[in-house]
N, C-alpha and C. Protein backbone atom coordinates (compact mmCIF):
# COMPACT_ATOMS: atom_id res chain seq x y z
N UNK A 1 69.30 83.50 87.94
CA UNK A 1 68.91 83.00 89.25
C UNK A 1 67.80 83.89 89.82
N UNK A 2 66.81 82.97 90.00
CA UNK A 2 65.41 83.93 90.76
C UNK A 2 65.92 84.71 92.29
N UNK A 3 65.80 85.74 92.36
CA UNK A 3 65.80 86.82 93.71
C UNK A 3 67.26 87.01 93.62
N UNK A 4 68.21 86.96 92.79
CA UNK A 4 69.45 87.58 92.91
C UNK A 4 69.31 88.65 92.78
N UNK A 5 70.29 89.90 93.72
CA UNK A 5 70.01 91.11 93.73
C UNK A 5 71.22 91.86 92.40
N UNK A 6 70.65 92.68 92.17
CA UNK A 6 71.19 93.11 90.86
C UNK A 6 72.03 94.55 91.46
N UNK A 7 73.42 94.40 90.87
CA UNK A 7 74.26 95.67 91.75
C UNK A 7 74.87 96.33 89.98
N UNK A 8 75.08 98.22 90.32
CA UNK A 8 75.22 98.61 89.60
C UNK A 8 77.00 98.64 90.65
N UNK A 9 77.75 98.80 89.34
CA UNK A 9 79.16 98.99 89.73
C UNK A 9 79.35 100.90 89.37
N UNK A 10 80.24 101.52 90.31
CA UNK A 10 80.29 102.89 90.61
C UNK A 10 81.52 102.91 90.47
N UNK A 11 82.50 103.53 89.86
CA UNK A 11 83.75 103.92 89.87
C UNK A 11 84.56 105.76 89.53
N UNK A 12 84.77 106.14 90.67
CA UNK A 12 85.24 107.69 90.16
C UNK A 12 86.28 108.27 90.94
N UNK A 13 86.97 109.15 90.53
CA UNK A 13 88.39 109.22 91.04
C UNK A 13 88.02 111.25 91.18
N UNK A 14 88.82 111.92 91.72
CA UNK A 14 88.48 113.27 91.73
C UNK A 14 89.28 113.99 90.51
N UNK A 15 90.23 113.23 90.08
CA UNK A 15 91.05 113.89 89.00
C UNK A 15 90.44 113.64 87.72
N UNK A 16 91.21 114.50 87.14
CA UNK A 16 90.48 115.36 85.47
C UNK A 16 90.73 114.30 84.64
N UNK A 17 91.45 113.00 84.74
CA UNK A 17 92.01 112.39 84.09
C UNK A 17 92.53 110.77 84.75
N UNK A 18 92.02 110.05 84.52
CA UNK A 18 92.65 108.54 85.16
C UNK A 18 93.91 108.11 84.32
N UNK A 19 95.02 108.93 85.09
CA UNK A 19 96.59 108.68 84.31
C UNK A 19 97.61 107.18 85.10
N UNK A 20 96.13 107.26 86.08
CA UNK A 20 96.94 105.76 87.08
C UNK A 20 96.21 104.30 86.64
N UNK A 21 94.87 104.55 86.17
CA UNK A 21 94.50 103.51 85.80
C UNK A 21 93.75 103.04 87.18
N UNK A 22 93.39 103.97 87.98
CA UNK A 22 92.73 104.02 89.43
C UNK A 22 91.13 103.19 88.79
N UNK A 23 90.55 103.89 88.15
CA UNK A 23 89.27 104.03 87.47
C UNK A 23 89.39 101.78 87.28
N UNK A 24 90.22 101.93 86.65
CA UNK A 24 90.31 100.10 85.93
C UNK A 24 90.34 99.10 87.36
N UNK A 25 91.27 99.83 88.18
CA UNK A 25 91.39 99.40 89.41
C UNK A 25 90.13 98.56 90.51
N UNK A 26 89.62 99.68 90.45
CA UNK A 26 88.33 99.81 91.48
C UNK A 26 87.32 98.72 90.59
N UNK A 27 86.96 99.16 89.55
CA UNK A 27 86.05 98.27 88.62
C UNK A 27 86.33 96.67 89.29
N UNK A 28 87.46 96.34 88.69
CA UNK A 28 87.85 94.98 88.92
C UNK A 28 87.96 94.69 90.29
N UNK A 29 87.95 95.31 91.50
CA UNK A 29 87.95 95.14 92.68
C UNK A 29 86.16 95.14 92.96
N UNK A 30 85.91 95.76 92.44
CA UNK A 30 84.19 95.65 92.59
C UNK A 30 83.18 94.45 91.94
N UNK A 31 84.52 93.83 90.67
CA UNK A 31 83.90 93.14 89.92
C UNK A 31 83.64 91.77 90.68
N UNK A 32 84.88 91.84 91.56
CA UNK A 32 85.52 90.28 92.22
C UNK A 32 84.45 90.69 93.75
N UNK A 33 84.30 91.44 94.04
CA UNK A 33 83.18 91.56 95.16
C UNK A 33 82.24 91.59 94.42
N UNK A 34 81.89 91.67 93.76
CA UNK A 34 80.49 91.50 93.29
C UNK A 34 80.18 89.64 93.15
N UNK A 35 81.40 89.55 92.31
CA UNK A 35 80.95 87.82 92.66
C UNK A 35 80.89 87.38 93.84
N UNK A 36 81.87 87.56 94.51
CA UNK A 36 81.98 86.63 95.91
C UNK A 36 80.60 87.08 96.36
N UNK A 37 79.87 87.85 96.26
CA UNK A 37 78.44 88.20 97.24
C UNK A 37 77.37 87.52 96.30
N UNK A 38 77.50 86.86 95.35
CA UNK A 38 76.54 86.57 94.29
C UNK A 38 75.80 87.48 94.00
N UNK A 39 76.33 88.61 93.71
CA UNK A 39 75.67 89.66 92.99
C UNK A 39 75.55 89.45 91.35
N UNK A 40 74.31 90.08 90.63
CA UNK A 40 74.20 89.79 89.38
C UNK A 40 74.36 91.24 88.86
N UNK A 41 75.62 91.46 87.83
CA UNK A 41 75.70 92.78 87.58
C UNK A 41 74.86 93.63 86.46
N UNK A 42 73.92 94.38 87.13
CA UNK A 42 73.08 95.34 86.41
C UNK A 42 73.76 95.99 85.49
N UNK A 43 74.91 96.93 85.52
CA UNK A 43 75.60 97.72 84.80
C UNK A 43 76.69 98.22 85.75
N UNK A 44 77.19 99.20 84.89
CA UNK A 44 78.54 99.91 85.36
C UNK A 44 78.78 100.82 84.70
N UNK A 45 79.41 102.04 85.54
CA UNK A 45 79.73 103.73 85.32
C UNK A 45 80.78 103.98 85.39
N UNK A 46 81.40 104.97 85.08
CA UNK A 46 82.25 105.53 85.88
C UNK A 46 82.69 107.02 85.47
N UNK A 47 83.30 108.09 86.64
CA UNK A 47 83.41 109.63 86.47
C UNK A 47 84.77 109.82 86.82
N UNK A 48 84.90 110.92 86.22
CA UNK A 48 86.14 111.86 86.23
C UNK A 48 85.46 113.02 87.36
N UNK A 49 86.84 113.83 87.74
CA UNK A 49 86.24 115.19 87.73
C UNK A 49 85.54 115.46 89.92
N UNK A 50 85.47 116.31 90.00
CA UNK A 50 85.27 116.94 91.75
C UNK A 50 83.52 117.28 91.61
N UNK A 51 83.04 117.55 90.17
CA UNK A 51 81.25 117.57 90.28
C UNK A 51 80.48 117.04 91.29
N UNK A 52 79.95 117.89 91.72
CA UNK A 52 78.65 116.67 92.48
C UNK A 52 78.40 115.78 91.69
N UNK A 53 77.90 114.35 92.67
CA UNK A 53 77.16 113.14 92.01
C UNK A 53 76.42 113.27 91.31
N UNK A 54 75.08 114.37 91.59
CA UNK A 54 74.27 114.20 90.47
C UNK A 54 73.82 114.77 89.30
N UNK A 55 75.26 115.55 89.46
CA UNK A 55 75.62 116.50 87.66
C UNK A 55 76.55 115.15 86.85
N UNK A 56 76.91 114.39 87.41
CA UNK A 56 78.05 113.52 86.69
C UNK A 56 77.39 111.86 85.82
N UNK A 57 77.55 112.43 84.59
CA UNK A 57 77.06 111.46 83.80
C UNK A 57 77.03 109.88 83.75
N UNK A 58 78.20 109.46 84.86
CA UNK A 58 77.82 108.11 85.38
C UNK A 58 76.69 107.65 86.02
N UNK A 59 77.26 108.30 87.08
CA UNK A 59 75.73 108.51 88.30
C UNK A 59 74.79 108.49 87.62
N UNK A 60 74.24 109.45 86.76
CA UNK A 60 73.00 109.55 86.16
C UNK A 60 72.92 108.33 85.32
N UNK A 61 73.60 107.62 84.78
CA UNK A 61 72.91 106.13 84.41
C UNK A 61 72.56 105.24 85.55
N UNK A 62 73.25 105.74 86.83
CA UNK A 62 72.82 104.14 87.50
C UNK A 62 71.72 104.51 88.44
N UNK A 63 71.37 106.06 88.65
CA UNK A 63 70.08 106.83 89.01
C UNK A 63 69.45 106.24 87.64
N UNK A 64 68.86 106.70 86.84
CA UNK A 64 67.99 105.91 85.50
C UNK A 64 67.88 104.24 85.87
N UNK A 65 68.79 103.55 86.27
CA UNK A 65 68.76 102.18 86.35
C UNK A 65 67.92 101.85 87.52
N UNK A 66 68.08 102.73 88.66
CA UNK A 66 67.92 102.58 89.78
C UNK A 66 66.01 102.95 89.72
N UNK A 67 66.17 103.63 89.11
CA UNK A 67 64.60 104.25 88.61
C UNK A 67 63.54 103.70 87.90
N UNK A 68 64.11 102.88 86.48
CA UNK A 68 63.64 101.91 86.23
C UNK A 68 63.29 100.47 86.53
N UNK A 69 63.81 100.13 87.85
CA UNK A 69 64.27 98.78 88.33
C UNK A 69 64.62 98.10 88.41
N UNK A 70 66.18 98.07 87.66
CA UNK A 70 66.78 97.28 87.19
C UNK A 70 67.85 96.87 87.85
N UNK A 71 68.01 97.81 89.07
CA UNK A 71 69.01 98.05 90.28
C UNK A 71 68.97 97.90 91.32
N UNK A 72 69.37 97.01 92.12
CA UNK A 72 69.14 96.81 93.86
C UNK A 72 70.13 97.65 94.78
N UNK A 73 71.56 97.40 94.43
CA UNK A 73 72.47 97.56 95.08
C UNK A 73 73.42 98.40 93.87
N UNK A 74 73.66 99.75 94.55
CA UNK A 74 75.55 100.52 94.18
C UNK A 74 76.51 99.82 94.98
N UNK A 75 77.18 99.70 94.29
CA UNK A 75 78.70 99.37 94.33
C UNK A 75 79.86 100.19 94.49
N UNK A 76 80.60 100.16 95.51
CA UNK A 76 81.19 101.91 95.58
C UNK A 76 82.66 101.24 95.94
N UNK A 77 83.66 101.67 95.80
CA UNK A 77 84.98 101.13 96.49
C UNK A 77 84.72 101.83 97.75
N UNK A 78 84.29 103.03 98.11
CA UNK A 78 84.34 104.21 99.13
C UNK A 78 83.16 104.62 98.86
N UNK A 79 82.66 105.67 100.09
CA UNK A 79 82.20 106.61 99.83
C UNK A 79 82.82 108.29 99.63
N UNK A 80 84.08 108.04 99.35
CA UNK A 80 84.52 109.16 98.77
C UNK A 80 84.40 108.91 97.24
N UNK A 81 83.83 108.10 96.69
CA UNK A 81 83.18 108.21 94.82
C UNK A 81 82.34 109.25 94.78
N UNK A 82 81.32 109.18 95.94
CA UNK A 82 80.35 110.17 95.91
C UNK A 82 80.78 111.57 96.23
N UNK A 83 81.02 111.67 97.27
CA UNK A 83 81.44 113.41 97.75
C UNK A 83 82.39 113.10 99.21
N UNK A 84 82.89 114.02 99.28
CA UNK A 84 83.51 114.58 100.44
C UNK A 84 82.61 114.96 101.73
N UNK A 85 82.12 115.73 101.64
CA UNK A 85 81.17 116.72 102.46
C UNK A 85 80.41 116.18 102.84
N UNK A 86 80.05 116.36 104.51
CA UNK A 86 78.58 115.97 104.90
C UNK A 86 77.22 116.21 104.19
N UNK A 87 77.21 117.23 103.59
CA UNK A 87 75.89 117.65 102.51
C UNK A 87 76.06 116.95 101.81
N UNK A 88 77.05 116.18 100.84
CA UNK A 88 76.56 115.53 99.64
C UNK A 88 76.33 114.21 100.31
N UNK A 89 76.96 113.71 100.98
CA UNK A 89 76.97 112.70 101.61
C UNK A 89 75.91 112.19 102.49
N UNK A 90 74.78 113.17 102.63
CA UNK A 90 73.31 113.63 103.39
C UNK A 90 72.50 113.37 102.10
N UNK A 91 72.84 113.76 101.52
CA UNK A 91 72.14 113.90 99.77
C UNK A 91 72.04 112.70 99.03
N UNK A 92 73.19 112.33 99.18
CA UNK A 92 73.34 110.31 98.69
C UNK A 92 72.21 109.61 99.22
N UNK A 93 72.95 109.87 100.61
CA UNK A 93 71.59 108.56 102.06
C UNK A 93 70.40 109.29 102.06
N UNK A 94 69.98 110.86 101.13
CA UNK A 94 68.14 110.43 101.01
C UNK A 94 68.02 109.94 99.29
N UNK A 95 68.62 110.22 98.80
CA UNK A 95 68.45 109.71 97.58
C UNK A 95 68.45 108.38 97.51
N UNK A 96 69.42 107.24 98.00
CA UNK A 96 69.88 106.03 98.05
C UNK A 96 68.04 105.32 98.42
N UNK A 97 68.23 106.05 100.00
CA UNK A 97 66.25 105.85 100.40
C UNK A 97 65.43 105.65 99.48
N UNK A 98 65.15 106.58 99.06
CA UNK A 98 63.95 107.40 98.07
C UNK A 98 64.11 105.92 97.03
N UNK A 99 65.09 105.72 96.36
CA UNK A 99 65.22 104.61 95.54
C UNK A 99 65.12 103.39 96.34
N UNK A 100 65.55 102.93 97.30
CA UNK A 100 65.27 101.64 97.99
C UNK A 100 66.60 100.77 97.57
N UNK A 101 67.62 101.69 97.45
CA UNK A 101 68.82 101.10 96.98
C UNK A 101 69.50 100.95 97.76
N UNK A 102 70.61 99.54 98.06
CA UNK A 102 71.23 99.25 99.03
C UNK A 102 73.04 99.64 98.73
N UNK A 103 73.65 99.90 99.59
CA UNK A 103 75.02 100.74 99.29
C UNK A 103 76.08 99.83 99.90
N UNK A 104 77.06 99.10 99.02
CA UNK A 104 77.81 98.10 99.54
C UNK A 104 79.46 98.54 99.34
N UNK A 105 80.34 98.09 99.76
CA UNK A 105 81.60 98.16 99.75
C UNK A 105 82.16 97.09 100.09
N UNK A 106 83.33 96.69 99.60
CA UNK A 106 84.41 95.70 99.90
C UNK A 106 85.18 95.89 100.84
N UNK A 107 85.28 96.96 101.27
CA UNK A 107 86.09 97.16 102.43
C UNK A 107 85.11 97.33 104.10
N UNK A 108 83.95 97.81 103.63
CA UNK A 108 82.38 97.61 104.72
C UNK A 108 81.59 97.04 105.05
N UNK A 109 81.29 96.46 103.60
CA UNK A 109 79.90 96.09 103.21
C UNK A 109 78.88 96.40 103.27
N UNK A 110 77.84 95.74 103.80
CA UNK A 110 76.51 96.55 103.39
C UNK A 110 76.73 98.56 104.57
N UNK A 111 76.58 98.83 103.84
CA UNK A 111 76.72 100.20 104.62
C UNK A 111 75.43 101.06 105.31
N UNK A 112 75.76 100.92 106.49
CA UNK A 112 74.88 101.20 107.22
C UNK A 112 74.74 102.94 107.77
N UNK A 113 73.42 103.61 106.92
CA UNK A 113 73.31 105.22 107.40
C UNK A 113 72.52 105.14 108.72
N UNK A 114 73.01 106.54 109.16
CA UNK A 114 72.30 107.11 110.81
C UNK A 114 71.16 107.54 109.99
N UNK A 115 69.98 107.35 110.57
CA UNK A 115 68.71 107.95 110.49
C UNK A 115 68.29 108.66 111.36
């Protein structure tokens, strides 16, 4: 479909290990919002682990995606995928900018930063 926006799916949990199946969770909750918005899915990530976002080898594919143009919109259950902290969370919304990438949630939607 011409001008469908293309969303990368984001999935990450803070633990060393997805022993709940959290990780499968979110995917498929992102998958079913992704349809209902007629989103066309670019790709999909997902991290383990308390790292910053942009040491964590998911992220860094959908940064690459996002870079190449293949990406309109992240897909986040939360913004606790990304970080905790106001700094990382400052760090996302100029990065997100800088790319021209739009930041959605199922529980928000389009997510709107203070400038």
């Amino acid at each position: 479909m011409e001008g469908q926006k293309r969303a990368w799916i984001y999935c990450a949990i803070d633990a060393p290990e997805d022993s709940r199946n959290t990780l499968k969770d979110q995917r498929q909750q992102l998958m079913d919002y992704a349809e209902q918005m007629g989103f066309e899915i670019s790709g999909s990530a997902s991290d383990t682990g308390r790292q910053p976002f942009w040491e964590r080898p998911g992220f860094c594919e959908f940064i690459e995606s996002a870079k190449n143009g293949r990406t309109d919109i992240l897909l986040l259950a939360s913004l606790h995928c990304i970080g905790h902290t106001a700094m990382q969370l400052a760090q996302f919304q100029a990065m997100a900018g800088s790319l021209g990438i739009e930041v959605y949630s199922p529980m928000t939607g389009a997510m709107q930063f203070c400038q």
